[in-house]
Protein backbone atom coordinates (compact mmCIF):
# COMPACT_ATOMS: atom_id res chain seq x y z
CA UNK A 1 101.30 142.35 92.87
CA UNK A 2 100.84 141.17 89.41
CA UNK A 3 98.75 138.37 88.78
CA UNK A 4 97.84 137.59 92.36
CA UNK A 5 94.04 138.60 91.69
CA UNK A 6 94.04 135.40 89.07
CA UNK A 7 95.81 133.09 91.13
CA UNK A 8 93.15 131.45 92.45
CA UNK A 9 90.99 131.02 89.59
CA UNK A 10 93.78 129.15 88.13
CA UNK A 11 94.87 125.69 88.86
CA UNK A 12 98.55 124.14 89.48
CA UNK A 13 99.31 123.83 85.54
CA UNK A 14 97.61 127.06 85.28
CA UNK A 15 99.55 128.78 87.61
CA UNK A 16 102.89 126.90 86.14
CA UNK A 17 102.05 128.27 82.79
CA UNK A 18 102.61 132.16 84.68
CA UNK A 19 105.90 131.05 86.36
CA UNK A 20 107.20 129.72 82.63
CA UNK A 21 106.16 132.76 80.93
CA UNK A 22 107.95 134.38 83.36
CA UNK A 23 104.50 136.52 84.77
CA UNK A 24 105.18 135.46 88.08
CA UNK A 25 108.61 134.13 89.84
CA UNK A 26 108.77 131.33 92.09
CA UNK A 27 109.65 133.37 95.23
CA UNK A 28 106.82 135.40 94.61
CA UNK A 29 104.67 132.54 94.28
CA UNK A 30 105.85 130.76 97.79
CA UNK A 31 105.26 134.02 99.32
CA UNK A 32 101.65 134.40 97.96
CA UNK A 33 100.53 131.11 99.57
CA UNK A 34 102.43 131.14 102.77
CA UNK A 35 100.43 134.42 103.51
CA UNK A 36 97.30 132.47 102.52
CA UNK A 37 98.42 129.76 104.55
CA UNK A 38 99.76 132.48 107.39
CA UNK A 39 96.10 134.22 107.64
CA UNK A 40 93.59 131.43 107.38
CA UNK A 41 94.86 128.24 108.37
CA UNK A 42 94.24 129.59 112.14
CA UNK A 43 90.43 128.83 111.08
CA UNK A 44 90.99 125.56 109.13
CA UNK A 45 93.79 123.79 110.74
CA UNK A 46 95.35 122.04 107.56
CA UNK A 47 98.79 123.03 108.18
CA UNK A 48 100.01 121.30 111.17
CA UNK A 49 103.74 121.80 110.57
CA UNK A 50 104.90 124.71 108.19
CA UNK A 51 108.23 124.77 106.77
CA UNK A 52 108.60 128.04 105.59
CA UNK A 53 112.11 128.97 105.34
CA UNK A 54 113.03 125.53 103.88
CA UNK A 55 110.67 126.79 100.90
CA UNK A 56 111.84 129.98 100.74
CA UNK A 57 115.23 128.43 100.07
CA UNK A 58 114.66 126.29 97.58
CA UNK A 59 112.05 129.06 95.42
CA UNK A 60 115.73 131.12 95.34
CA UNK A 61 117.81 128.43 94.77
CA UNK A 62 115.67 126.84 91.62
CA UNK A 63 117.69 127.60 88.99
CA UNK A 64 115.94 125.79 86.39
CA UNK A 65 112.19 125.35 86.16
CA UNK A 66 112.09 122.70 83.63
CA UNK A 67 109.05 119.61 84.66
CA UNK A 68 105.64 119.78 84.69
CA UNK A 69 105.08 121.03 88.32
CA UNK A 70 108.36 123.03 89.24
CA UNK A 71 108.04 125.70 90.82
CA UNK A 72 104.65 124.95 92.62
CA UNK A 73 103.91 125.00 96.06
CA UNK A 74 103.10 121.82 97.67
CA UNK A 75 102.34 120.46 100.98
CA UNK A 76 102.93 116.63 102.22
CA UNK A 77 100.96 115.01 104.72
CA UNK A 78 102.21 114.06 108.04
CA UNK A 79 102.04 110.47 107.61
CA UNK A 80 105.31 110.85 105.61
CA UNK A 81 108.76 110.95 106.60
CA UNK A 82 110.38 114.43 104.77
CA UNK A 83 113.87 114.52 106.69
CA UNK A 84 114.94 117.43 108.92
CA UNK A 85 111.40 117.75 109.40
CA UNK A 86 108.50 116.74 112.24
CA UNK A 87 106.84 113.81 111.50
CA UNK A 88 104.26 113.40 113.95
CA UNK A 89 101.32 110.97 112.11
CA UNK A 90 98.87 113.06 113.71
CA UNK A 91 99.89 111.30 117.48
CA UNK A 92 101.27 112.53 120.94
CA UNK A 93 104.13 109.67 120.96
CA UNK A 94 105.76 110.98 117.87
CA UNK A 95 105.30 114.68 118.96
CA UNK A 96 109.11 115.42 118.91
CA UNK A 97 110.07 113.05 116.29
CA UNK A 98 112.53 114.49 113.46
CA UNK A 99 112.38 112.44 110.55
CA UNK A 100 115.77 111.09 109.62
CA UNK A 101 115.48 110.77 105.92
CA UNK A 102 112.98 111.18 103.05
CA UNK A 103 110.35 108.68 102.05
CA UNK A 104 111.07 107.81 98.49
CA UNK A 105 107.72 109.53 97.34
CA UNK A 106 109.31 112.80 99.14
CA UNK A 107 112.28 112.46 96.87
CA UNK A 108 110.32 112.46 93.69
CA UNK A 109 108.34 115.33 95.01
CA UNK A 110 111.94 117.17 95.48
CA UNK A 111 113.26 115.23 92.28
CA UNK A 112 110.11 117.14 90.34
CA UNK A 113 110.93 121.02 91.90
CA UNK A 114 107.73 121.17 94.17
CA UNK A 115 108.23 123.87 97.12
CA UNK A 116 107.86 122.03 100.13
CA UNK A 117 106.01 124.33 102.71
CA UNK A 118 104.77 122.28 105.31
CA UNK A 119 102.49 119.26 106.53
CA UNK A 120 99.34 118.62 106.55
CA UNK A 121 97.03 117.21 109.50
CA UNK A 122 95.69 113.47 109.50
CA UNK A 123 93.77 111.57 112.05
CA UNK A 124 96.09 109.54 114.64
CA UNK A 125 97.88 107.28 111.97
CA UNK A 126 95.68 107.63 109.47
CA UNK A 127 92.76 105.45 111.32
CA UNK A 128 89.69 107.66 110.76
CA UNK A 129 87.32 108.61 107.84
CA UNK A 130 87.87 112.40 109.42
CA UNK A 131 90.93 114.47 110.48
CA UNK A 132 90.44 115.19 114.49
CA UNK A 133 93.26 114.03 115.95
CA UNK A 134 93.54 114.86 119.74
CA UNK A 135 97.56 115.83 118.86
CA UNK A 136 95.80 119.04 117.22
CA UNK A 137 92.63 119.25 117.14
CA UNK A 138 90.01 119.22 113.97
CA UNK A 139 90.38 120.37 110.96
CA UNK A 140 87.38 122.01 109.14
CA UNK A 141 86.05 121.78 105.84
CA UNK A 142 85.77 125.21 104.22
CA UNK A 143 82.69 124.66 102.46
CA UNK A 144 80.99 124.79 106.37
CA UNK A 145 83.42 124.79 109.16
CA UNK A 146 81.35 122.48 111.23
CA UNK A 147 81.65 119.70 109.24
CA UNK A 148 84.46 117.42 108.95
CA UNK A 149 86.68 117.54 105.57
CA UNK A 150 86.72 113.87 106.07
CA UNK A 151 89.73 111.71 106.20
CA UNK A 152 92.73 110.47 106.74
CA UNK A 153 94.32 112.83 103.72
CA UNK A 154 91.92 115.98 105.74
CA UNK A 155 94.38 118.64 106.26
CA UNK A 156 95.39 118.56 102.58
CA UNK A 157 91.81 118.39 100.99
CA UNK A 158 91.25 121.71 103.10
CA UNK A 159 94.17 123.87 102.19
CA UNK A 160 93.58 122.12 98.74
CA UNK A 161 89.57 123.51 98.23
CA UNK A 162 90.75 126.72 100.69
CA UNK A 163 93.55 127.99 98.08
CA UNK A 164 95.90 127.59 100.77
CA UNK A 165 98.18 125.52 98.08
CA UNK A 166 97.62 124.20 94.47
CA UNK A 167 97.95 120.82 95.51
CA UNK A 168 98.64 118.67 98.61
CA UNK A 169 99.70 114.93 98.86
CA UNK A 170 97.48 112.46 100.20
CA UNK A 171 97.70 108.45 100.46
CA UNK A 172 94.72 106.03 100.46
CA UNK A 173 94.39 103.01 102.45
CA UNK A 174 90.44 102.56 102.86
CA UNK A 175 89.91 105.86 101.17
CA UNK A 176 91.52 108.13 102.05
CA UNK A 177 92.30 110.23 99.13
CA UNK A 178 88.62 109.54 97.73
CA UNK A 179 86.62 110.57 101.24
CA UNK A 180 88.23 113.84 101.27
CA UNK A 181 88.07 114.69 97.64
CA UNK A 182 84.06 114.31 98.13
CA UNK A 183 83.89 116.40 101.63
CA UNK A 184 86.16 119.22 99.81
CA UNK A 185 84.93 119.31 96.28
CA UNK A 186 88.15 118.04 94.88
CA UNK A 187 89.38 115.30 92.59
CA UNK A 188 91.03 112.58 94.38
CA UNK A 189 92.64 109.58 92.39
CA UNK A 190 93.59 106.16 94.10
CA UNK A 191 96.39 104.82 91.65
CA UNK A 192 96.66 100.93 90.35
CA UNK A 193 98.54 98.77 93.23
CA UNK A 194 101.82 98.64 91.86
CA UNK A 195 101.87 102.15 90.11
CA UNK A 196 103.76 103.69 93.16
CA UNK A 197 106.34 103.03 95.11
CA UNK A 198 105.54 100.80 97.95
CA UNK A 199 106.70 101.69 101.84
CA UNK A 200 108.07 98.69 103.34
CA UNK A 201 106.39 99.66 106.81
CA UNK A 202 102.37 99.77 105.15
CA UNK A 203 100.17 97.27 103.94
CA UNK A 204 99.63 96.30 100.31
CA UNK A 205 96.43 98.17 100.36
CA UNK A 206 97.81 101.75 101.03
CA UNK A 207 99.11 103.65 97.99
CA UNK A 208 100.31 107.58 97.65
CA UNK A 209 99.22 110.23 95.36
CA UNK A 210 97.64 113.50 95.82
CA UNK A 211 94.33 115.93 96.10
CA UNK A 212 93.78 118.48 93.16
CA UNK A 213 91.35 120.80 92.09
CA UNK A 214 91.59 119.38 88.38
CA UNK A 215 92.17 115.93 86.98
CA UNK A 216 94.70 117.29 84.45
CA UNK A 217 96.77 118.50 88.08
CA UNK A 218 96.28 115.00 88.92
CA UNK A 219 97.74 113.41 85.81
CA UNK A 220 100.65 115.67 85.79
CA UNK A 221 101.70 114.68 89.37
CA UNK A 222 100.81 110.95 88.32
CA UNK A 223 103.38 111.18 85.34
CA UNK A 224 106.18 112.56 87.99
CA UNK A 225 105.68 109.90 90.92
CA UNK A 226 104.51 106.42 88.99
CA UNK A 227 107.39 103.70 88.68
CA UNK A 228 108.17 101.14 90.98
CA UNK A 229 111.03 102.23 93.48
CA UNK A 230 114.29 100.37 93.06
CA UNK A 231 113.57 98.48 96.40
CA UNK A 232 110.42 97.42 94.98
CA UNK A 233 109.61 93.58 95.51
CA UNK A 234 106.90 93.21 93.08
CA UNK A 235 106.78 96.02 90.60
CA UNK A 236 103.32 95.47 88.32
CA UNK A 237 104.01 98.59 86.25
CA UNK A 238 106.79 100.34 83.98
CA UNK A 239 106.88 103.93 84.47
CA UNK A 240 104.54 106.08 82.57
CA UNK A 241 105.17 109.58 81.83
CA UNK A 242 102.18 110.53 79.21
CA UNK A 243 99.54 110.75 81.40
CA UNK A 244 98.84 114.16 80.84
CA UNK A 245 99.72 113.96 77.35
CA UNK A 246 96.97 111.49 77.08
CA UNK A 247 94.19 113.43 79.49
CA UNK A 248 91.91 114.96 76.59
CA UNK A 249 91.97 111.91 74.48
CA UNK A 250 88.37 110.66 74.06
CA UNK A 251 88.17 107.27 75.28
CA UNK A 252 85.90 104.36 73.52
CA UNK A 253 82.41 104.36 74.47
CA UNK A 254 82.61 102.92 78.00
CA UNK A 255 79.92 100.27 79.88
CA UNK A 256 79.44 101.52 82.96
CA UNK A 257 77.37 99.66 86.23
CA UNK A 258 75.98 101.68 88.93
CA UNK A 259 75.22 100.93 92.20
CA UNK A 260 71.71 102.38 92.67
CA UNK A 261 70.84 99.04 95.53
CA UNK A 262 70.16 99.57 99.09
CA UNK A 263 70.17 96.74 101.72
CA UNK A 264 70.07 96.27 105.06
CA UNK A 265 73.61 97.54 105.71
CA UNK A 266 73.95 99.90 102.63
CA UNK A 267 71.73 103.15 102.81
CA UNK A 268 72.16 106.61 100.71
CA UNK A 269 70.54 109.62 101.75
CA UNK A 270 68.13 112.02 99.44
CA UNK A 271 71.67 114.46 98.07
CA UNK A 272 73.11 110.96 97.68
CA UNK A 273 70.72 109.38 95.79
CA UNK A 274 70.01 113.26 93.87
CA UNK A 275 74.23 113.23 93.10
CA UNK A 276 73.29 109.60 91.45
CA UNK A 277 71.00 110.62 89.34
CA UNK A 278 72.19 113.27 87.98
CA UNK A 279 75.39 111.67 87.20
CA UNK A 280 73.91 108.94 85.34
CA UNK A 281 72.11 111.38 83.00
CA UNK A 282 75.49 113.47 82.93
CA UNK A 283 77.11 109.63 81.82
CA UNK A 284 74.88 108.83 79.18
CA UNK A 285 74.69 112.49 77.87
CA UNK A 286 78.79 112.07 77.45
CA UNK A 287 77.83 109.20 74.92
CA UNK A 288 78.60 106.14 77.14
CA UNK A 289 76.45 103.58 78.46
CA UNK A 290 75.01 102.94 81.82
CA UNK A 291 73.90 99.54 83.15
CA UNK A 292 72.33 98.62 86.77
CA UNK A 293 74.72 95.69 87.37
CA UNK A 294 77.05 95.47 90.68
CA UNK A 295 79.71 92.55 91.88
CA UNK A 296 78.40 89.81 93.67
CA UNK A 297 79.56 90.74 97.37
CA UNK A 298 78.76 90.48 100.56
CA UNK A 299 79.46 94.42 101.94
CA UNK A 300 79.58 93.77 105.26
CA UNK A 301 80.99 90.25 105.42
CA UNK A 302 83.75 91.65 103.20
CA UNK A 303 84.20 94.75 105.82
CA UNK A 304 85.04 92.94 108.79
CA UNK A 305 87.84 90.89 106.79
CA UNK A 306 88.71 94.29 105.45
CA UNK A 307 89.29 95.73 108.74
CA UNK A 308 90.66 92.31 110.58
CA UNK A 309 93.57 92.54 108.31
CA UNK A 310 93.72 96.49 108.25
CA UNK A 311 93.75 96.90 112.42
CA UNK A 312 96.80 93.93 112.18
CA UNK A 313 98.54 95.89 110.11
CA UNK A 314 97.68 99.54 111.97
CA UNK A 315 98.58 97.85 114.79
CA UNK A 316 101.93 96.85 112.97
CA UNK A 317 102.23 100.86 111.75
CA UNK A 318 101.78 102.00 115.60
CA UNK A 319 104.74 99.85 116.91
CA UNK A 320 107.14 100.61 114.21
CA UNK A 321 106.75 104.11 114.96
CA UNK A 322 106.90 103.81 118.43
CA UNK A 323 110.70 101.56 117.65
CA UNK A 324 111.80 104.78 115.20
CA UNK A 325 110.79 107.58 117.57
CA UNK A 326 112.31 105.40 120.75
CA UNK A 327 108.88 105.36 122.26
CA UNK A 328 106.38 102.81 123.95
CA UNK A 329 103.23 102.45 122.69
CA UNK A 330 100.75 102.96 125.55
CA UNK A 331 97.16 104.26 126.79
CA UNK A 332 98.70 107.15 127.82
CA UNK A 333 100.47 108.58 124.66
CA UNK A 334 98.12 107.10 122.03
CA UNK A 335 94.30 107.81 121.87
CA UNK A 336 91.80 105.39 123.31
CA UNK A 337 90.73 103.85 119.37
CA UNK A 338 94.04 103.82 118.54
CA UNK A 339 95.08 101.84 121.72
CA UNK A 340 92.21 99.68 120.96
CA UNK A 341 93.47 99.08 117.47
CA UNK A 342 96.68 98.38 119.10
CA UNK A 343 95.03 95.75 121.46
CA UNK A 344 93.01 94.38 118.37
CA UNK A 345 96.53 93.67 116.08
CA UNK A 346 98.29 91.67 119.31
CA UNK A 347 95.10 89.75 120.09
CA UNK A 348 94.62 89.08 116.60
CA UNK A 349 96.05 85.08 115.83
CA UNK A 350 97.93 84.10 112.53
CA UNK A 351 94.84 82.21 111.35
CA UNK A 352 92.71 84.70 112.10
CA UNK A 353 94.59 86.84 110.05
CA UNK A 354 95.32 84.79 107.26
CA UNK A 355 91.60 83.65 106.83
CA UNK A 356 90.77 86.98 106.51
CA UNK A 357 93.73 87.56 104.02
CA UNK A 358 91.98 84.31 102.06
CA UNK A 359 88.55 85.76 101.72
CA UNK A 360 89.80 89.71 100.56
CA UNK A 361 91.35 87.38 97.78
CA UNK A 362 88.35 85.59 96.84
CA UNK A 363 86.18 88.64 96.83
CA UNK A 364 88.47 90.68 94.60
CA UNK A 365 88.74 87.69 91.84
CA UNK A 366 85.09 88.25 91.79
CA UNK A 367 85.06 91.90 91.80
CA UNK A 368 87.68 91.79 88.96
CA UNK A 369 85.59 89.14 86.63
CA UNK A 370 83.00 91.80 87.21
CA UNK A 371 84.69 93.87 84.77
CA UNK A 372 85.01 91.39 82.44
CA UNK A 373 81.93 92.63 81.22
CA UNK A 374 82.05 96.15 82.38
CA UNK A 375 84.36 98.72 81.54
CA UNK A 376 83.55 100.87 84.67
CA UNK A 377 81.66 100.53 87.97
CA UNK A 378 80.17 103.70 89.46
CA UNK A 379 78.85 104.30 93.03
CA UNK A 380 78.48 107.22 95.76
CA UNK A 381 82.07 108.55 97.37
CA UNK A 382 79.89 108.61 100.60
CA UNK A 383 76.53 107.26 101.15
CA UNK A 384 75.56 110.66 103.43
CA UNK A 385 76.90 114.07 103.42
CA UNK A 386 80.47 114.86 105.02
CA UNK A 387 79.81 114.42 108.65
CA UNK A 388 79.58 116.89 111.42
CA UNK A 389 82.82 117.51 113.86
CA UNK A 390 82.37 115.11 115.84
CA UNK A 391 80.17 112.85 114.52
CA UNK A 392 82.20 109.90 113.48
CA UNK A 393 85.58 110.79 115.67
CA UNK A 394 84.46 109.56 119.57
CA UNK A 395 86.19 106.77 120.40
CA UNK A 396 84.62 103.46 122.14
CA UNK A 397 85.90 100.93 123.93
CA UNK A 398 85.06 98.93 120.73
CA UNK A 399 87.24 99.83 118.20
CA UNK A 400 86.82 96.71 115.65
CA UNK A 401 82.56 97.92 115.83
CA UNK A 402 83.11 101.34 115.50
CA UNK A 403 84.98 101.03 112.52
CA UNK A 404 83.09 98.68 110.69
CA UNK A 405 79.79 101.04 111.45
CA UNK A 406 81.51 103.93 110.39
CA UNK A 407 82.38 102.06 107.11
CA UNK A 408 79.18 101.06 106.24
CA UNK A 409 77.13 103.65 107.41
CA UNK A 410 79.38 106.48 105.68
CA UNK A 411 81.66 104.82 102.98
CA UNK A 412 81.10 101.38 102.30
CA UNK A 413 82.50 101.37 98.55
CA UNK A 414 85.75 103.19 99.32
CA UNK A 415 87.90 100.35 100.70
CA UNK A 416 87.11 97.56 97.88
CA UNK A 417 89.36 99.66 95.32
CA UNK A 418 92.12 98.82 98.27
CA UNK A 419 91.23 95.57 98.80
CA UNK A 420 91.33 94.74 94.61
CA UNK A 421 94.09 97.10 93.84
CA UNK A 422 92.24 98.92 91.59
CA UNK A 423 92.03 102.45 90.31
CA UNK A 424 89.28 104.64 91.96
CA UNK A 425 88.26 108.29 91.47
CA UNK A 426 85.91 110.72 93.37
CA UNK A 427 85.04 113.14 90.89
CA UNK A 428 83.02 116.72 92.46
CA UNK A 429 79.61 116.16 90.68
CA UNK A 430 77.32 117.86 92.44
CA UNK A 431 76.86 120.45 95.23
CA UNK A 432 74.00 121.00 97.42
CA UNK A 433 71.44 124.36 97.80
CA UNK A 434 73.15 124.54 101.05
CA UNK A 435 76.90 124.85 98.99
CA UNK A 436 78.11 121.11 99.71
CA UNK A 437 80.03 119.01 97.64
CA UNK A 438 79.38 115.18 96.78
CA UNK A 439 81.29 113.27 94.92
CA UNK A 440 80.96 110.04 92.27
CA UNK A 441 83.07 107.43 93.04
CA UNK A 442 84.29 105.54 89.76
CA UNK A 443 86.46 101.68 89.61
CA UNK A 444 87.80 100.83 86.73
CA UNK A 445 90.37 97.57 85.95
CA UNK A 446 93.54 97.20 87.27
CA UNK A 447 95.73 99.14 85.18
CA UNK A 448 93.60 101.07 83.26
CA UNK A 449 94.34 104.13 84.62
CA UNK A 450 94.35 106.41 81.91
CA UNK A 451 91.31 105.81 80.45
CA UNK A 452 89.50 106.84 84.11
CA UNK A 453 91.36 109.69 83.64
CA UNK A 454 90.22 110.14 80.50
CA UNK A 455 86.16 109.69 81.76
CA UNK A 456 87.03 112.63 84.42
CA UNK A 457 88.12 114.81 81.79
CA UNK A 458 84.93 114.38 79.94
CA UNK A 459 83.25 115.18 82.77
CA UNK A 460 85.13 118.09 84.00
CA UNK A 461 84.10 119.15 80.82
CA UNK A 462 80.86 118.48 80.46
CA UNK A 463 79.58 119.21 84.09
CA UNK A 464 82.60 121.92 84.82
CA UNK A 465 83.10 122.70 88.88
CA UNK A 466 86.48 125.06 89.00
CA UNK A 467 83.82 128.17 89.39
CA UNK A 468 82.41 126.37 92.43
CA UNK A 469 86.24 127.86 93.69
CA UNK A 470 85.88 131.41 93.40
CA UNK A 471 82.40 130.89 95.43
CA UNK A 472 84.39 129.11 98.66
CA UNK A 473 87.07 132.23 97.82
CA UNK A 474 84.56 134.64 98.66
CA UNK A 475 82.61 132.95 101.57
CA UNK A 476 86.09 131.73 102.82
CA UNK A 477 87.92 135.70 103.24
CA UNK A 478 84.79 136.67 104.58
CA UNK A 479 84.18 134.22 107.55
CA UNK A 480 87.46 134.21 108.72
């Protein structure tokens, strides 16, 4: 099998180089990671769905492998509709639902050549920091398998850092593309509001994009999906398709805060803090400049608004779905938080929801004045390593408390990028004697995009992690 030795030492643009030069063909390639996917997803759950055979198909029918991803494997999360296809958002009500058509970021992923070979798992809707949905049961991080690979965008982080695929989609609504990229060792990129297209059926803080093992993977996928959808009400972008062209450029030398405080409701444990400071030192050895300076916020005042208006709108999610799939929301086909969060939307009054709406605002014209004088702000992914199995998914009677205490007890930075709009990274800075990864968590101003991309690159450079890869590899094949 040529080339299969190298495979996974390579990453997505690596491995598209070999199907251009013709090393490799795209059949081959499908086949190669639905065996991985075949023999050790049993041990990770990741792949909740698999859609084999429709991959197969279209890796013989590709007639032309002309983009910057065709050809590649891919997986999709199952919070998104892909048509023909189960679409089950991680619940028992929508067990048996068949999507009936494509959700317009599934038709660029076609539009681009991507093999489509299954879905990925997600906590019930996408409510939870960590992927244990009752539907199917936990999935497990590879880097220790009784830990969490956090959430909502779990499933693809762990066939992402596993090899089971080159890259997986994920979307981010309070983090959820950033928490997993720091439990996995991946990078994990929260695009500008108004980059992507927008579902009509999620709130203005959730956006799509994807988990890679490389930030050039992550620009190349960026310069394939960006643009407004033609059903778009407020586009704030024109489509960009030099992303990766740009990557390597060396930005200007950048000011960058950090968020070294601790408070009464913020707290970072000793890797945490470690991660930190090695980062800063990695930051300034790069050539740019670090200041302790943060935005004037109240974290957990601006939490509970957070999470008033994002249970309304869950709530909003769960009975949509429940009107697509023909089904009634209940206690008996939803689990208890998300019935909770259910309760929480309906209970919740218009004023309540719009004061709520009112003070996100305020805060995030602060937060964005904060970079008037600050080109970057940089603070941990996660305040505490990725949590146990367990730890973070038993459900309460409470769900409003339990999800405010999970956010600021595990990742109280994450959901300001979604409540501001602006771009956020978790970039794999540092792993643990024990073999964990922690992530950095970088904002930077609406818009400017590129130029975080550009920081990442420097420090993929600088501080390289790929060869953290071949060490989950070997661990991996022999655990399983």
């Amino acid at each position: 099998m040529k080339h299969f030795d190298q495979l996974l030492q390579l990453d997505a643009l690596g491995q598209k180089r070999l199907l251009d030069q013709k090393e490799i063909s795209v059949l081959e390639l499908t086949d190669f990671f639905i065996d991985r996917i075949e023999q050790y997803n049993p041990k990770l759950n990741a792949v909740v769905t698999k859609s084999f055979e429709i991959g197969r198909e279209q890796a013989k029918k590709m007639k032309s492998l002309e983009g910057k991803v065709a050809g590649l494997p891919f997986l999709i999360k199952d919070l998104n509709a892909v048509k023909g296809v189960r679409q089950t958002s991680g619940s028992a009500m929508l067990k048996d639902f068949i999507a009936p058509e494509n959700d317009e970021i599934v038709h660029r992923f076609e539009n681009a050549g991507l093999i489509f070979l299954g879905k990925t798992n997600t906590p019930e809707f996408g409510f939870l920091p960590t992927t244990e949905p009752h539907l199917f049961g936990p999935t497990k991080n590879p880097w220790d398998l009784e830990r969490s690979p956090g959430g909502s965008s779990g499933g693809s982080a762990a066939a992402v850092a596993a090899g089971l695929i080159p890259f997986a989609h994920a979307n981010d609504g309070g983090g959820s593309i950033r928490i997993p990229a720091s439990a996995c060792g991946l990078f994990g990129f929260k695009p500008s509001r108004g980059r992507m297209p927008y579902p009509t059926y999620m709130n203005h803080f959730s956006i799509n994009h994807a988990l890679t093992r490389s930030v050039r993977d992550s620009a190349a996928l960026l310069d394939i999906l960006n643009g407004a959808g033609d059903h778009q009400l407020y586009p704030s972008f024109a489509s960009q398709n030099n992303f990766l062209e740009r990557v390597h450029e060396t930005p200007r030398k950048l000011r960058i805060a950090v968020q070294y405080q601790e408070d009464e409701t913020i707290h970072f444990d000793p890797e945490t803090r470690n991660n930190m400071e090695n980062t800063v030192q990695l930051i300034k050895d790069i050539g740019h400049e670090v200041v302790e300076e943060m935005p004037p916020i109240d974290f957990k005042e601006l939490a509970k608004h957070f999470i008033n208006i994002w249970m309304g709108s869950g709530s909003a999610i769960i009975n949509h779905s429940g009107l697509m799939a023909g089904q009634k929301p209940t206690c008996n086909n939803l689990e208890s938080l998300t019935f909770e969060i259910l309760k929480y939307g309906r209970d919740l009054s218009a004023l309540e929801y719009e004061e709520s709406r009112v003070y996100i605002q305020k805060e995030a014209q602060k937060i964005l004045a904060f970079f008037r004088d600050v080109d970057v702000w940089m603070t941990p992914t996660l305040n505490k390593l990725p949590a146990q199995i367990g730890e973070l998914a038993a459900p309460k009677t409470d769900a409003f408390q339990q999800m405010l205490d999970n956010m600021l007890d595990y990742n109280p930075f994450m959901p300001i990028a979604n409540a501001t709009g602006q771009p956020a990274m978790s970039v794999p800075t540092y792993w643990t004697n024990d073999g964990l990864p922690v992530g950095t968590h970088f904002f930077g101003r609406l818009g400017e995009d590129e130029l975080l991309l550009q920081l990442a690159t420097q420090m993929e450079q600088e501080n390289p992690w790929f060869h953290y890869y071949k060490n989950i590899s070997n661990h991996f094949c022999t655990s399983i």
